[in-house]
N, C-alpha and C. Protein backbone atom coordinates (compact mmCIF):
# COMPACT_ATOMS: atom_id res chain seq x y z
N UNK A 1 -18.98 136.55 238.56
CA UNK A 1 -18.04 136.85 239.60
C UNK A 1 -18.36 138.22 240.18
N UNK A 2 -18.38 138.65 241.37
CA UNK A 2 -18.61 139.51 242.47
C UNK A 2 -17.09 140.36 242.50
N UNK A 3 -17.50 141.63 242.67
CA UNK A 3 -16.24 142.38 243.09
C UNK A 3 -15.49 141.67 244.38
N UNK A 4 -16.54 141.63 245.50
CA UNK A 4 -16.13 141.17 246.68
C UNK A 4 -15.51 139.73 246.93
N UNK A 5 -15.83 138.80 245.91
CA UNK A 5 -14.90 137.95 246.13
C UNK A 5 -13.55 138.15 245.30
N UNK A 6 -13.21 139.19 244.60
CA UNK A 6 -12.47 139.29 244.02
C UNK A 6 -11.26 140.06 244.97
N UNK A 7 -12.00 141.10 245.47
CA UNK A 7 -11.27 141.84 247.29
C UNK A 7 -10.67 140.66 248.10
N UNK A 8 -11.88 139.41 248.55
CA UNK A 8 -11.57 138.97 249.49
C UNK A 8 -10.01 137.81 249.33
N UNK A 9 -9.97 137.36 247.79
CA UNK A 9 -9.40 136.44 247.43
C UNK A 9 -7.89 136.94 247.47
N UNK A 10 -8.51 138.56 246.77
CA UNK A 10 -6.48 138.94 246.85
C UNK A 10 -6.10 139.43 248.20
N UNK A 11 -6.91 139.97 249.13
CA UNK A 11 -6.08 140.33 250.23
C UNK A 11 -6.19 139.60 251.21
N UNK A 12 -6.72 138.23 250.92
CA UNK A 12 -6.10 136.70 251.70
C UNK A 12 -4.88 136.33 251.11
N UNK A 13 -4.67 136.18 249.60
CA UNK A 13 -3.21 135.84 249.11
C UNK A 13 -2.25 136.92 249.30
N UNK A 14 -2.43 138.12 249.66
CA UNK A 14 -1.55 139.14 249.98
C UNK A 14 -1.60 139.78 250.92
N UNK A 15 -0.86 138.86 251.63
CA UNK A 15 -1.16 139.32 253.51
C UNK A 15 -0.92 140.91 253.47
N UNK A 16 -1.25 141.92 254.35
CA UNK A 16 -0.78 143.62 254.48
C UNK A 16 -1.72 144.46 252.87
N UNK A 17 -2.07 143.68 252.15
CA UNK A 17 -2.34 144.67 251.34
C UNK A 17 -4.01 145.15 251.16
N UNK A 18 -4.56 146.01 250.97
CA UNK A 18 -5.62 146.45 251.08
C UNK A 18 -6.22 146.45 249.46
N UNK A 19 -6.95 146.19 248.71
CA UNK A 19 -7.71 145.81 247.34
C UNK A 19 -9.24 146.50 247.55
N UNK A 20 -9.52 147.16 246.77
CA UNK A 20 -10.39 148.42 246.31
C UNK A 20 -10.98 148.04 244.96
N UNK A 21 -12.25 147.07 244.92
CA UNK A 21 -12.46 146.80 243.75
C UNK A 21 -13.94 146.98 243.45
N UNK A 22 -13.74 147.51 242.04
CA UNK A 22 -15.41 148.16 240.99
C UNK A 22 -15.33 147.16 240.24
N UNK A 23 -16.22 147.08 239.95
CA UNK A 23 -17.08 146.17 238.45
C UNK A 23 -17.19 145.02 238.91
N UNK A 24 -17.96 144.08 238.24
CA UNK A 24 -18.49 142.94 238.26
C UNK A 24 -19.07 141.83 236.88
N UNK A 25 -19.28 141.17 236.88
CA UNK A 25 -19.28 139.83 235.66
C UNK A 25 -17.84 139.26 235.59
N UNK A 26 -17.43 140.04 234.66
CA UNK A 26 -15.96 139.56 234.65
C UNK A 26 -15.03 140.93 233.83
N UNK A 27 -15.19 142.10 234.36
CA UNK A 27 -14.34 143.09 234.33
C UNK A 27 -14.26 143.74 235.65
N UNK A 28 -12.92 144.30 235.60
CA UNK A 28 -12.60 144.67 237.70
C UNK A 28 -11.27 145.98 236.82
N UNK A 29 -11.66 146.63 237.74
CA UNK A 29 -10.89 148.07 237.77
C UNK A 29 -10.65 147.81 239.59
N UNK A 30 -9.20 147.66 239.78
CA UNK A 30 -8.71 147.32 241.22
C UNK A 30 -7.76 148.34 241.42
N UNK A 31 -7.88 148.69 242.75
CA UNK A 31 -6.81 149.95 243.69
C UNK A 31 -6.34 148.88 244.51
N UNK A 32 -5.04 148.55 244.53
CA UNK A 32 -4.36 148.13 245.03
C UNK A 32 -3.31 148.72 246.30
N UNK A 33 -3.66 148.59 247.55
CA UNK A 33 -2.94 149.75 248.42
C UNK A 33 -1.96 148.52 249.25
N UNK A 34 -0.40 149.01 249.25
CA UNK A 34 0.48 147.99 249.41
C UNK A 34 1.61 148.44 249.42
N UNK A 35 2.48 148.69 250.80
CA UNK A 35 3.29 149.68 250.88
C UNK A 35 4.65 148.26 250.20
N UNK A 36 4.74 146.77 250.38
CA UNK A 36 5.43 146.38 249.79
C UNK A 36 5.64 146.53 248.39
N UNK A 37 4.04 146.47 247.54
CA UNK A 37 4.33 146.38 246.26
C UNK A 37 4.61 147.71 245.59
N UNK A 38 4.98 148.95 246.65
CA UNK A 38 4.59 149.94 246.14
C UNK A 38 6.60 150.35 245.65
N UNK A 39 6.85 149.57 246.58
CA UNK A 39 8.23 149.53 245.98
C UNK A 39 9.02 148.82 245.18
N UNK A 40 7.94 148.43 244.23
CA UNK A 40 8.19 147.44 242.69
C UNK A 40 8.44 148.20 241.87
N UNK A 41 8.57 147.68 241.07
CA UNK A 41 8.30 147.94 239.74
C UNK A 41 7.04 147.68 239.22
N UNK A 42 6.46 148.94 238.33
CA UNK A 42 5.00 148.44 237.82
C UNK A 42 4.55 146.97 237.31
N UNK A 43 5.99 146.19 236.48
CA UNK A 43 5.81 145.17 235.70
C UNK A 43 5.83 144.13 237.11
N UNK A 44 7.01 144.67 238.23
CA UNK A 44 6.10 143.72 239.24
C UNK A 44 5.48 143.66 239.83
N UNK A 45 4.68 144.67 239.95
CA UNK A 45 3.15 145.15 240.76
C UNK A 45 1.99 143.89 239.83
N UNK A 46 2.15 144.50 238.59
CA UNK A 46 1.53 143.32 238.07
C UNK A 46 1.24 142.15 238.02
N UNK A 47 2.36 141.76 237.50
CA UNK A 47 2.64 140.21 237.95
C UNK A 47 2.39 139.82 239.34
N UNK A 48 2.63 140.39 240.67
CA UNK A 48 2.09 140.05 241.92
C UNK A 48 0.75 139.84 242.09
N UNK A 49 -0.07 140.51 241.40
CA UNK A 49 -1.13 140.16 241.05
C UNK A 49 -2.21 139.17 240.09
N UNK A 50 -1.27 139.37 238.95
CA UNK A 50 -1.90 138.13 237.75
C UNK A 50 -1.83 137.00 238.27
N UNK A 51 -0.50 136.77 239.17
CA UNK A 51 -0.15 135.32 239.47
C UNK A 51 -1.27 134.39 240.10
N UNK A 52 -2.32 135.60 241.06
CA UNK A 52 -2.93 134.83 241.48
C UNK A 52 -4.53 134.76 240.92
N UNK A 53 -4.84 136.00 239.86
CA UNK A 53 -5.87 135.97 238.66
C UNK A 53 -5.89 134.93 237.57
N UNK A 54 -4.91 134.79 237.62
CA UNK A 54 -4.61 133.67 236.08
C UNK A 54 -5.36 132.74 236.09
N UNK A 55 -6.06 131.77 237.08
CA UNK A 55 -6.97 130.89 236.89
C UNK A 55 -8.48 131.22 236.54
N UNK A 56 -8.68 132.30 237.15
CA UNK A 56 -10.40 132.79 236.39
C UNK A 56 -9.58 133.77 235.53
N UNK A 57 -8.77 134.10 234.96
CA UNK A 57 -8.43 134.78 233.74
C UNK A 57 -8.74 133.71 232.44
N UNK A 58 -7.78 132.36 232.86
CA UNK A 58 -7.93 131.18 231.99
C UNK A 58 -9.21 130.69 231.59
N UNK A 59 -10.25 130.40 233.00
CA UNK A 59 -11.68 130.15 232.95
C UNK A 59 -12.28 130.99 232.14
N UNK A 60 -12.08 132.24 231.57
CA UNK A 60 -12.81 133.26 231.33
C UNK A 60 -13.76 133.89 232.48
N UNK A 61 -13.88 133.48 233.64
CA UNK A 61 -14.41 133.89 234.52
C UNK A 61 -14.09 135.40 235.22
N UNK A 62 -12.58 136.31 234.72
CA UNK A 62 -12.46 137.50 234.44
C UNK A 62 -11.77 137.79 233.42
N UNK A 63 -12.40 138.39 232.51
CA UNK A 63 -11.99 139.18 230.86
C UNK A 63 -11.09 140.62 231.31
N UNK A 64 -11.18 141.61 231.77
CA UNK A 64 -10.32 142.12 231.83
C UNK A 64 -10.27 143.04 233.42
N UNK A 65 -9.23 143.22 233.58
CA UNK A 65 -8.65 143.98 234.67
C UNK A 65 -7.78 145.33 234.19
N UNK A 66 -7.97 146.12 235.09
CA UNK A 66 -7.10 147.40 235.21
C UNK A 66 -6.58 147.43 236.50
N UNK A 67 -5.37 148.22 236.62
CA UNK A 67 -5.18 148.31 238.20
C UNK A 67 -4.46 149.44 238.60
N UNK A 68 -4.44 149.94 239.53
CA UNK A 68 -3.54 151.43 240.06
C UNK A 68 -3.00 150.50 241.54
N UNK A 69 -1.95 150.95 241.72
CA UNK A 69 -1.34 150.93 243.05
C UNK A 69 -1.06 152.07 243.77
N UNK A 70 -0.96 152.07 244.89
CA UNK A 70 -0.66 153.07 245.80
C UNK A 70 -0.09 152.52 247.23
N UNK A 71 0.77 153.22 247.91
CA UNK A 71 1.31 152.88 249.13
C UNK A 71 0.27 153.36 250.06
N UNK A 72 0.73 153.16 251.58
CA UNK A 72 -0.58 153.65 252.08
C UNK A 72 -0.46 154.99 252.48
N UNK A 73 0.18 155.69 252.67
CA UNK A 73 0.06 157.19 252.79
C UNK A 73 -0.32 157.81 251.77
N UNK A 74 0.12 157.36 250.28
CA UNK A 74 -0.49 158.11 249.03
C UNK A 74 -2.20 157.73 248.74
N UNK A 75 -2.48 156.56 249.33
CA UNK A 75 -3.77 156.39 249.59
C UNK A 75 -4.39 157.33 250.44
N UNK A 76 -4.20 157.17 251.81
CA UNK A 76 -4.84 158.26 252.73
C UNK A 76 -4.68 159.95 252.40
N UNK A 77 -3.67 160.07 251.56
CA UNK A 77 -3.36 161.47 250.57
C UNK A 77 -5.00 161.46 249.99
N UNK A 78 -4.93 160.69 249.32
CA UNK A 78 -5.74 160.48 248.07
C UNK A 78 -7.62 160.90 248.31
N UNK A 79 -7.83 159.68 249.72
CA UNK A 79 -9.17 159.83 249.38
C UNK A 79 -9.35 160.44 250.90
């Protein structure tokens, strides 16, 4: 698995949000920039996300993930 299909997949299932993703095989360290999810809760930042990993999580086709969120001004802060 490709970082970039991993970008392209979540910010088609998550209309507005922008996905920032390193690594490749099947580990991904993802920046998640998303002024909706940014007003979650971490546990639901997460879950907004697993929901739609869980099938190449299951495949083993990705072993592990990390993730940071950010809204988009703390993004454009940022980098």
């Amino acid at each position: 698995m490709q970082a970039v299909e991993v970008k392209s997949f979540l910010e088609e299932k998550l209309p507005g949000t922008q996905v920032e993703v390193e690594g490749e095989g099947c580990n991904f360290q993802l920046n998640v920039i998303s002024d909706e999810l940014a007003g979650q809760s971490p546990v639901k930042r997460q879950q907004a996300i697993y929901a739609h990993l869980n099938p190449w999580i299951a495949d083993g086709s990705i072993h592990a993930v990390t993730m940071k969120f950010f809204s988009s001004a703390a993004w454009a802060e940022r980098t």
